[in-house]
Protein backbone atom coordinates (compact mmCIF):
# COMPACT_ATOMS: atom_id res chain seq x y z
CA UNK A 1 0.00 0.00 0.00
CA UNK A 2 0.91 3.67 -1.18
CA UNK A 3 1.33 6.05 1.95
CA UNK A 4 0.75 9.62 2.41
CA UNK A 5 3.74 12.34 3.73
CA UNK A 6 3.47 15.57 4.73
CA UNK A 7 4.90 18.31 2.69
CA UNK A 8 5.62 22.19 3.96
CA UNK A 9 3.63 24.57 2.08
CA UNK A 10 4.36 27.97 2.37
CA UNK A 11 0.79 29.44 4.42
CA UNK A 12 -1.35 26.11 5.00
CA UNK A 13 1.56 24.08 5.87
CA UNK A 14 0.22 20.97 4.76
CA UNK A 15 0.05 18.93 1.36
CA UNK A 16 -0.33 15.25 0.33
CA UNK A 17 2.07 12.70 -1.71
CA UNK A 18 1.99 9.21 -2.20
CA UNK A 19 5.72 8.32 -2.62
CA UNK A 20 6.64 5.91 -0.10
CA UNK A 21 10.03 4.00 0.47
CA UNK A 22 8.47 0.90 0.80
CA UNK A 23 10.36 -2.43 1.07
CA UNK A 24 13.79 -2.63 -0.46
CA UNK A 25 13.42 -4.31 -4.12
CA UNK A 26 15.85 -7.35 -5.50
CA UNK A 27 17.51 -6.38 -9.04
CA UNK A 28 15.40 -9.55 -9.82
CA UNK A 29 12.50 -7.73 -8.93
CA UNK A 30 13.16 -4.55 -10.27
CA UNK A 31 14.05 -6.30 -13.72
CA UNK A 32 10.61 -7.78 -13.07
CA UNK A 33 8.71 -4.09 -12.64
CA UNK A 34 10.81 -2.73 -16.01
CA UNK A 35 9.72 -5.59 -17.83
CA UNK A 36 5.74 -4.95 -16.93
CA UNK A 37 6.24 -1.06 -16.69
CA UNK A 38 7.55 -0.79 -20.74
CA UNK A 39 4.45 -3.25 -21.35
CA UNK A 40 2.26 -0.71 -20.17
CA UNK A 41 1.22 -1.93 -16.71
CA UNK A 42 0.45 0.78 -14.78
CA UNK A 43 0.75 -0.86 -11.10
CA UNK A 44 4.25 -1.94 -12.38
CA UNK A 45 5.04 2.00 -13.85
CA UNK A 46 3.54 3.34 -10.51
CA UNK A 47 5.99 1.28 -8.37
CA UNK A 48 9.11 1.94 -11.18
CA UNK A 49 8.83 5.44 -10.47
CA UNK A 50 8.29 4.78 -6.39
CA UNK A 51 11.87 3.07 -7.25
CA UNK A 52 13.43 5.67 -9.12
CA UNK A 53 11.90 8.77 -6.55
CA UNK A 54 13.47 6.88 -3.35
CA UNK A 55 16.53 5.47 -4.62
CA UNK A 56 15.41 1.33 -4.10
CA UNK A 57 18.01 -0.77 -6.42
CA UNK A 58 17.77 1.80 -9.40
CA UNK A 59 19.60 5.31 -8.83
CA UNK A 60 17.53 7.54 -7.13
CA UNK A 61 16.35 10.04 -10.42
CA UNK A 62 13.25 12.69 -10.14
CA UNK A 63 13.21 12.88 -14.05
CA UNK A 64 13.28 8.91 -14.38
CA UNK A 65 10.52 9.13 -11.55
CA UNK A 66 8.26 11.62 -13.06
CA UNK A 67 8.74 9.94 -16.07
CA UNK A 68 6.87 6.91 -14.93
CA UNK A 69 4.47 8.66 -13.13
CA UNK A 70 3.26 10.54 -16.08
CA UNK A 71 3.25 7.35 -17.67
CA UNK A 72 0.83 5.49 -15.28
CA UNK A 73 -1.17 9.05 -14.49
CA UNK A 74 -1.92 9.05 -18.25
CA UNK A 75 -3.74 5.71 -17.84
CA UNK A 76 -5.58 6.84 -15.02
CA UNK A 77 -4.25 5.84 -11.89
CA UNK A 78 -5.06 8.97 -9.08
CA UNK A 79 -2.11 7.56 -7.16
CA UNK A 80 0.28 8.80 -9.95
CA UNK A 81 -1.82 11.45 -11.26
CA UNK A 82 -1.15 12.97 -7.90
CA UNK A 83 2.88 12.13 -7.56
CA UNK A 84 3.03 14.16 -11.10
CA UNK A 85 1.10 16.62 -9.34
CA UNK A 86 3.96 16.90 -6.65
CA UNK A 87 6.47 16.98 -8.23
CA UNK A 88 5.32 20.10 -10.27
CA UNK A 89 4.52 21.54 -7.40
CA UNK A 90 8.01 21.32 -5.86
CA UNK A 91 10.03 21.51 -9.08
CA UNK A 92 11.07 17.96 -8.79
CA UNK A 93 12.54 16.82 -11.91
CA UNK A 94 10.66 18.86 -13.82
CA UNK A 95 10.31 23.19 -13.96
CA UNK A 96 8.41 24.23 -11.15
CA UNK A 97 4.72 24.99 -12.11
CA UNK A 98 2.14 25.36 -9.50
CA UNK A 99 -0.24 25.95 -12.63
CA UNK A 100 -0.04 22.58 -14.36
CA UNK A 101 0.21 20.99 -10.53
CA UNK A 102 -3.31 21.86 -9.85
CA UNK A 103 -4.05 20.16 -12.92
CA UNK A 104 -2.66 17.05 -12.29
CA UNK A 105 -4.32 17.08 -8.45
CA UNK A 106 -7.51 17.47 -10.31
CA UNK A 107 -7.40 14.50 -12.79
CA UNK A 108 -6.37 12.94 -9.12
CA UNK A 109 -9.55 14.09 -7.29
CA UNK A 110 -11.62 13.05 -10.38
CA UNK A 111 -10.28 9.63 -10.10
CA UNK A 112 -11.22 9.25 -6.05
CA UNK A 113 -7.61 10.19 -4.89
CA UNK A 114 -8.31 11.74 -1.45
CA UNK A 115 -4.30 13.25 -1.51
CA UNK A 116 -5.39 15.20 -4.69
CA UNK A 117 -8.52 16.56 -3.04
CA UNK A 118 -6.45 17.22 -0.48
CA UNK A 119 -4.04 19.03 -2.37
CA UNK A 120 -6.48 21.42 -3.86
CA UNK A 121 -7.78 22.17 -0.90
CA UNK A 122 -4.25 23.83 0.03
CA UNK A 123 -3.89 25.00 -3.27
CA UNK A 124 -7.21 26.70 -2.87
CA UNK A 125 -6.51 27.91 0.34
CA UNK A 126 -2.97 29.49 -0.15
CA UNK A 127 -3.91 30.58 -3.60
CA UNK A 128 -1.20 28.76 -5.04
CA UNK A 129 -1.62 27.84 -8.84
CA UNK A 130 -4.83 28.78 -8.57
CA UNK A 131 -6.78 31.94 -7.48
CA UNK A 132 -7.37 31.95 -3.29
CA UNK A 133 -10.80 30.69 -2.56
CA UNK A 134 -11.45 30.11 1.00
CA UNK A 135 -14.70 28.22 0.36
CA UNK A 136 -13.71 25.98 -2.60
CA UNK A 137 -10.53 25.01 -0.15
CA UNK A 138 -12.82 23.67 2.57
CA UNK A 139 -15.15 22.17 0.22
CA UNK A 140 -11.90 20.23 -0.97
CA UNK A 141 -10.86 19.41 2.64
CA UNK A 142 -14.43 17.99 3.43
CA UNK A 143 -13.91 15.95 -0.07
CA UNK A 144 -10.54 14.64 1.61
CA UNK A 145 -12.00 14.20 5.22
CA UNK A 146 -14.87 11.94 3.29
CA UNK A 147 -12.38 9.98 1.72
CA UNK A 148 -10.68 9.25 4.93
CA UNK A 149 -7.85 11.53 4.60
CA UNK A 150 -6.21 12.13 8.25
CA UNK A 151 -4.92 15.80 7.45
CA UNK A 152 -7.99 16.65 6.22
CA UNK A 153 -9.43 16.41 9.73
CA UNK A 154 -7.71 19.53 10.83
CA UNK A 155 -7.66 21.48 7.76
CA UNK A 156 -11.79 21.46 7.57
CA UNK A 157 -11.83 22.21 11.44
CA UNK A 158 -9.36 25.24 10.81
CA UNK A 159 -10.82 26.32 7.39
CA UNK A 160 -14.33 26.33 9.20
CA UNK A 161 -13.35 28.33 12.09
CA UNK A 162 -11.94 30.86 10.08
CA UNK A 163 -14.96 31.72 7.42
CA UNK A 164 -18.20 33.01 7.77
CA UNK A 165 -21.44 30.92 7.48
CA UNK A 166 -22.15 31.94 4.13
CA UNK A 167 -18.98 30.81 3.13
CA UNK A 168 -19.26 27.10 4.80
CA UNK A 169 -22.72 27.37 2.50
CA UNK A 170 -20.65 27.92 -0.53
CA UNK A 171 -18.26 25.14 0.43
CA UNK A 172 -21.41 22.78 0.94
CA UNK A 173 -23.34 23.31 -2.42
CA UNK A 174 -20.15 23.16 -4.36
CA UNK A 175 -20.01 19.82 -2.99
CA UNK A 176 -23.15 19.24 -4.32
CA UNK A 177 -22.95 20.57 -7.43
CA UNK A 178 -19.66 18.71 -7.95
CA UNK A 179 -21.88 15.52 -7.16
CA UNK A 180 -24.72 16.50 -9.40
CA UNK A 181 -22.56 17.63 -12.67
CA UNK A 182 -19.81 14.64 -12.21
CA UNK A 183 -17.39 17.28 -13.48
CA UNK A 184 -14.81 17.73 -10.96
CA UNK A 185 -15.83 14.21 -9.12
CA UNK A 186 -17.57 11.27 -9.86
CA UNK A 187 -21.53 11.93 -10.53
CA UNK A 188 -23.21 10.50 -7.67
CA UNK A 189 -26.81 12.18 -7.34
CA UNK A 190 -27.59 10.67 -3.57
CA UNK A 191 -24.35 12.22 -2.86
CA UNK A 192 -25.20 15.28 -4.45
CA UNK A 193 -28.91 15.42 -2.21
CA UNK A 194 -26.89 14.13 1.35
CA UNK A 195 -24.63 17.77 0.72
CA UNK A 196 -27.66 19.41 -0.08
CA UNK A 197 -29.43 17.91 3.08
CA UNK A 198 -26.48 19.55 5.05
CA UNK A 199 -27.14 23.17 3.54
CA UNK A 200 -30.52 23.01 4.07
CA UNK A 201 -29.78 22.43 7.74
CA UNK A 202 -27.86 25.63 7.38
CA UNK A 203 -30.67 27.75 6.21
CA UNK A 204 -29.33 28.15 2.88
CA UNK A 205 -32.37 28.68 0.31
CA UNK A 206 -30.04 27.82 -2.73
CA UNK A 207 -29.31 24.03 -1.26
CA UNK A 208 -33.66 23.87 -1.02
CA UNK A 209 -33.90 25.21 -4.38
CA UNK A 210 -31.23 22.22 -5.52
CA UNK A 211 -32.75 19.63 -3.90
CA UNK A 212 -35.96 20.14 -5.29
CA UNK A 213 -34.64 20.04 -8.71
CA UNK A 214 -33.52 16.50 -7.59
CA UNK A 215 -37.01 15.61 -6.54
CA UNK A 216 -38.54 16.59 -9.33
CA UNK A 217 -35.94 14.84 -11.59
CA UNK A 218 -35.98 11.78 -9.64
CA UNK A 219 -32.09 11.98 -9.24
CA UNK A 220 -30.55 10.53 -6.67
CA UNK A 221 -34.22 9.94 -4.57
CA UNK A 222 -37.30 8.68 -6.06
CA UNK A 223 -39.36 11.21 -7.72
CA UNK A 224 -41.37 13.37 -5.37
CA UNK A 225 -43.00 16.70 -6.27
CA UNK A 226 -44.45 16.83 -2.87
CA UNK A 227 -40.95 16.92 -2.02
CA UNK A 228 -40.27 19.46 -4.62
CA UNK A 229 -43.04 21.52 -3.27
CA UNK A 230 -41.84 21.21 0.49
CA UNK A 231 -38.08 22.50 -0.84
CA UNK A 232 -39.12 25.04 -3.10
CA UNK A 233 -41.32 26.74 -0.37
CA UNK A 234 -38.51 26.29 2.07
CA UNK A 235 -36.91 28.65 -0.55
CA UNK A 236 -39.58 30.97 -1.14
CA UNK A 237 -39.87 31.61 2.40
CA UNK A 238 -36.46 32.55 2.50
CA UNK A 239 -37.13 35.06 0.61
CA UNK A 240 -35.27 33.52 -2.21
CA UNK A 241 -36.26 33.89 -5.32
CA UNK A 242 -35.16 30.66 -6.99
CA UNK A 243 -37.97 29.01 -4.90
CA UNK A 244 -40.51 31.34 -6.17
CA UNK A 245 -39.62 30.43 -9.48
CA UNK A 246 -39.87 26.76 -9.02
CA UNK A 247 -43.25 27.38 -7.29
CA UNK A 248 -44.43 28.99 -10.41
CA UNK A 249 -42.97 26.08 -12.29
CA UNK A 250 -44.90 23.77 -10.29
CA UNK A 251 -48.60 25.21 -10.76
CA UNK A 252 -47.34 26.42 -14.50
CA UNK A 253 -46.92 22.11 -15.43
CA UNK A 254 -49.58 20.93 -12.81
CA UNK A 255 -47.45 19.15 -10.78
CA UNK A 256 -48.74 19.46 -7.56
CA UNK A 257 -52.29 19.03 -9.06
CA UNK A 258 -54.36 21.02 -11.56
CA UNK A 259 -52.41 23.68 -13.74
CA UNK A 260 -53.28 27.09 -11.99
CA UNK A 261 -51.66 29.96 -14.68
CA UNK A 262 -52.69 32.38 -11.94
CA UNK A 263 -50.96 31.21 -9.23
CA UNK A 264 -47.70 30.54 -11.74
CA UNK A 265 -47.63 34.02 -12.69
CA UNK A 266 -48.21 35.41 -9.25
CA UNK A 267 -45.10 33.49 -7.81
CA UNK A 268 -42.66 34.25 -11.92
CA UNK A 269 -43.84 37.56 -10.70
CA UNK A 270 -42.71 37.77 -7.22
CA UNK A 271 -39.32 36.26 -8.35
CA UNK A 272 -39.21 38.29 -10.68
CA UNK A 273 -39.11 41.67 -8.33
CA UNK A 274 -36.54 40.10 -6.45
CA UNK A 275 -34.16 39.49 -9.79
CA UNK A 276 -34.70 36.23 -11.13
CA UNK A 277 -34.21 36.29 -14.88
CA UNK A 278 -36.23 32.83 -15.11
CA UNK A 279 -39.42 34.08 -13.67
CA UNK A 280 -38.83 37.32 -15.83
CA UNK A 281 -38.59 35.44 -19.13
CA UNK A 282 -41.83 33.20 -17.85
CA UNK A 283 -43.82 36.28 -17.09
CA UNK A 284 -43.60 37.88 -20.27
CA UNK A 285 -44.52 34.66 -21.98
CA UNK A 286 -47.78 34.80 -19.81
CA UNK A 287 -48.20 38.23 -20.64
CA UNK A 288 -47.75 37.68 -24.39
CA UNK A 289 -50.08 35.27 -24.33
CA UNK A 290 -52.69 35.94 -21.58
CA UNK A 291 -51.97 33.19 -19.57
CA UNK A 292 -53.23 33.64 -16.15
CA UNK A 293 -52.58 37.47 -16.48
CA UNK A 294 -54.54 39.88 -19.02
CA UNK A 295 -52.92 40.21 -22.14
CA UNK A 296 -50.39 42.83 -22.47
CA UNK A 297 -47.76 43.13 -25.00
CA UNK A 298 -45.82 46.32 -23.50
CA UNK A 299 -45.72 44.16 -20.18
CA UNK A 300 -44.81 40.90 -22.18
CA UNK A 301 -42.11 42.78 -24.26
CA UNK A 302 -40.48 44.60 -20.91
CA UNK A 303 -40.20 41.39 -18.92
CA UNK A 304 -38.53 39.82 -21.75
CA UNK A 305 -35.83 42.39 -22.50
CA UNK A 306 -35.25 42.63 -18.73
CA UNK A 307 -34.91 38.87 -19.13
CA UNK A 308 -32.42 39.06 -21.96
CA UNK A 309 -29.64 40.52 -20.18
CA UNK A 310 -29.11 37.08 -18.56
CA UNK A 311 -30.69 34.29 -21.07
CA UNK A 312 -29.56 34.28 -24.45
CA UNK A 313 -32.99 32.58 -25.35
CA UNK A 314 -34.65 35.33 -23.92
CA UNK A 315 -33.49 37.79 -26.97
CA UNK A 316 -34.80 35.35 -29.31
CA UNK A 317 -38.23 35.83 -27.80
CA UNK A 318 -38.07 39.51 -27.35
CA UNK A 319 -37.38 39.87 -31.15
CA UNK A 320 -40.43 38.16 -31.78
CA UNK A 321 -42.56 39.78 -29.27
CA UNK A 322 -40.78 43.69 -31.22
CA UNK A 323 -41.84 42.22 -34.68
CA UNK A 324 -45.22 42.81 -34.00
CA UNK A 325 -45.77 45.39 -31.89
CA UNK A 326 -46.35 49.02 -32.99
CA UNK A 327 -43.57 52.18 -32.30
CA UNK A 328 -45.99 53.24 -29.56
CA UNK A 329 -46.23 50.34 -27.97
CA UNK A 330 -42.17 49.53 -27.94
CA UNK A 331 -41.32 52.55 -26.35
CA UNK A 332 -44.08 52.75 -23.82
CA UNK A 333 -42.10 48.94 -22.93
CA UNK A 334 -38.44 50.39 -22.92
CA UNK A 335 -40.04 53.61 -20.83
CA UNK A 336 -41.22 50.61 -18.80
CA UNK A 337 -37.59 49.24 -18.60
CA UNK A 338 -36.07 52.03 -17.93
CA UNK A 339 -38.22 52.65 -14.73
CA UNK A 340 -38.28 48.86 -13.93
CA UNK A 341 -33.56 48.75 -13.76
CA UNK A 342 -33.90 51.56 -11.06
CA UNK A 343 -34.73 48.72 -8.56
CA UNK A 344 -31.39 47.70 -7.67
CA UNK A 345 -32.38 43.75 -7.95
CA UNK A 346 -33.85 44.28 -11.41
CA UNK A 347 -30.34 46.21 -12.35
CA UNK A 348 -28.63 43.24 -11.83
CA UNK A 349 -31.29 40.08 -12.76
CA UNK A 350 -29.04 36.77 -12.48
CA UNK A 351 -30.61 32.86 -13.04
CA UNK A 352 -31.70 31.42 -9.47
CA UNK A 353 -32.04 27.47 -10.10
């Protein structure tokens, strides 16, 4: 088995590796590892460049070393993927380059390697090779603690200690979102709805607003839009207006029984107000078309340009909403516009879901 050493980074103080000395090797043996290594095992390629890094039979080399490490980490293997990480970082046979380090700790991570978690926690943390982020560092140290990484004990209780709770709540739906998108980690939905469990035990309305999603999509947990409904007024009540959205959603599609248009547009309407772009784009559709509102196309057509500054998509529906509308009528909607962006959530509309 591969173990971990501690490494002395320059403000965290802390950093993962998985050289180890090991057990002294036979030429026999090592003749043995070449043989499979140039085959293309990469166990054996692993363990060559354990041999070459600590000196066991071969000559101790960092550019033999790294060599074989690349050469296993290109097949996959986190263990590796992380040693080439290392040795970037430190400039071991190789130009230092903290840059192309973080790279290699993430193709680690993505593989299940709790050291490269680990390591981009620190990088995170000390802004090293990548920009300083105090909450995507913890959310990297929880990632390690998971994993059963030791260090990562202390790092999460010191990375906790020093940010504020809306910064843990960033570190716990980038978990989830990690989970959900399988980009940065393995997709695992229940995974994905335990971290949004845990933010929703902090009072954070966007961790509701995700979980419902997964209700409603049946990731993860079986598909429950009683659930959804639960989460998304969680949300609402929060005063967030990603949940009103999703309420609006839900009696838009009749999911929580019979499609009510009024009640949709009453809750696109009250997200919109508090700068949802979604329930902006959704209320001038209802406007355009009368649906559960009165018809209006100066409403319709100001909604949907507000809406536009944050959904492509929107634009395209704007454009057809213009195309048949008279002069009058466009500029009594800009007018509209222009009085609507003085509300300093409406100035700045952003998507909420």
């Amino acid at each position: 088995m591969v173990a971990v050493f501690v490494l002395l980074l320059s403000t965290f103080g802390i950093g993962q590796h998985a050289g180890n000395a090991g057990p002294q090797q036979t030429s026999t043996e090592t003749e043995v590892l070449l043989d499979k290594a140039q085959a293309g095992n990469a166990d054996a390629q692993l363990s060559l460049g354990e041999a070459y890094e600590n000196g066991k039979v071969v000559a101790q080399n960092d550019a033999e070393a790294l060599r074989w490490y690349k050469s296993a980490a290109e097949q996959g293997n986190g263990e590796a993927q992380l040693d080439v990480g290392v040795f970037y970082w430190l400039g071991r046979g190789v130009t230092q380059d903290k840059q192309v380090a973080v790279q290699w700790y993430r193709k680690a991570a993505k593989a299940g390697n709790a050291g490269g978690m680990f390591n981009l926690g620190v990088a995170y943390y000390n802004g090293e090779g990548v920009n300083d982020d105090p909450s995507e560092a913890l959310a990297w140290f929880l990632l390690a603690q998971d994993k059963g990484n030791k260090a990562a004990v202390g790092a999460v209780q010191r990375s906790e200690g020093s940010l504020k709770p809306s910064e843990i709540n960033d570190a716990y739906l980038s978990i989830g979102q990690k989970y959900e998108t399988g980009r940065e980690i393995d997709q695992d939905f229940s995974a994905a709805a335990a971290w949004y469990r845990r933010g929703t035990d902090r009072k954070d309305p966007r961790a509701a607003v995700k979980l419902a999603n997964l209700y409603a999509t049946g990731s993860g947990t079986p598909q429950d839009f009683q659930q959804t409904l639960h989460w998304c007024e969680v949300a609402a009540n929060l005063q967030y207006p990603g949940g009103m959205y999703c309420l609006g959603r839900l009696e838009l599609e009749g999911r929580i029984g019979s499609k009510n248009s009024t009640e949709a547009a009453h809750w696109f309407e009250k997200g919109a107000w508090l700068g949802d772009a979604s329930s902006c784009q959704e209320l001038g559709r209802m406007y355009w078309t009368g649906d559960g509102v009165s018809q209006d196309k100066v409403s319709a057509y100001a909604w949907t340009l507000l809406a536009s500054t944050a959904i492509p998509d929107a634009k395209k529906d704007a454009e057809t909403y213009r195309a048949s509308m008279t002069e009058k009528e466009i500029k009594k909607a800009e007018a509209k516009v222009a009085a609507y962006l003085k509300t300093a959530r409406l100035n700045n509309l952003r998507i909420h879901h």
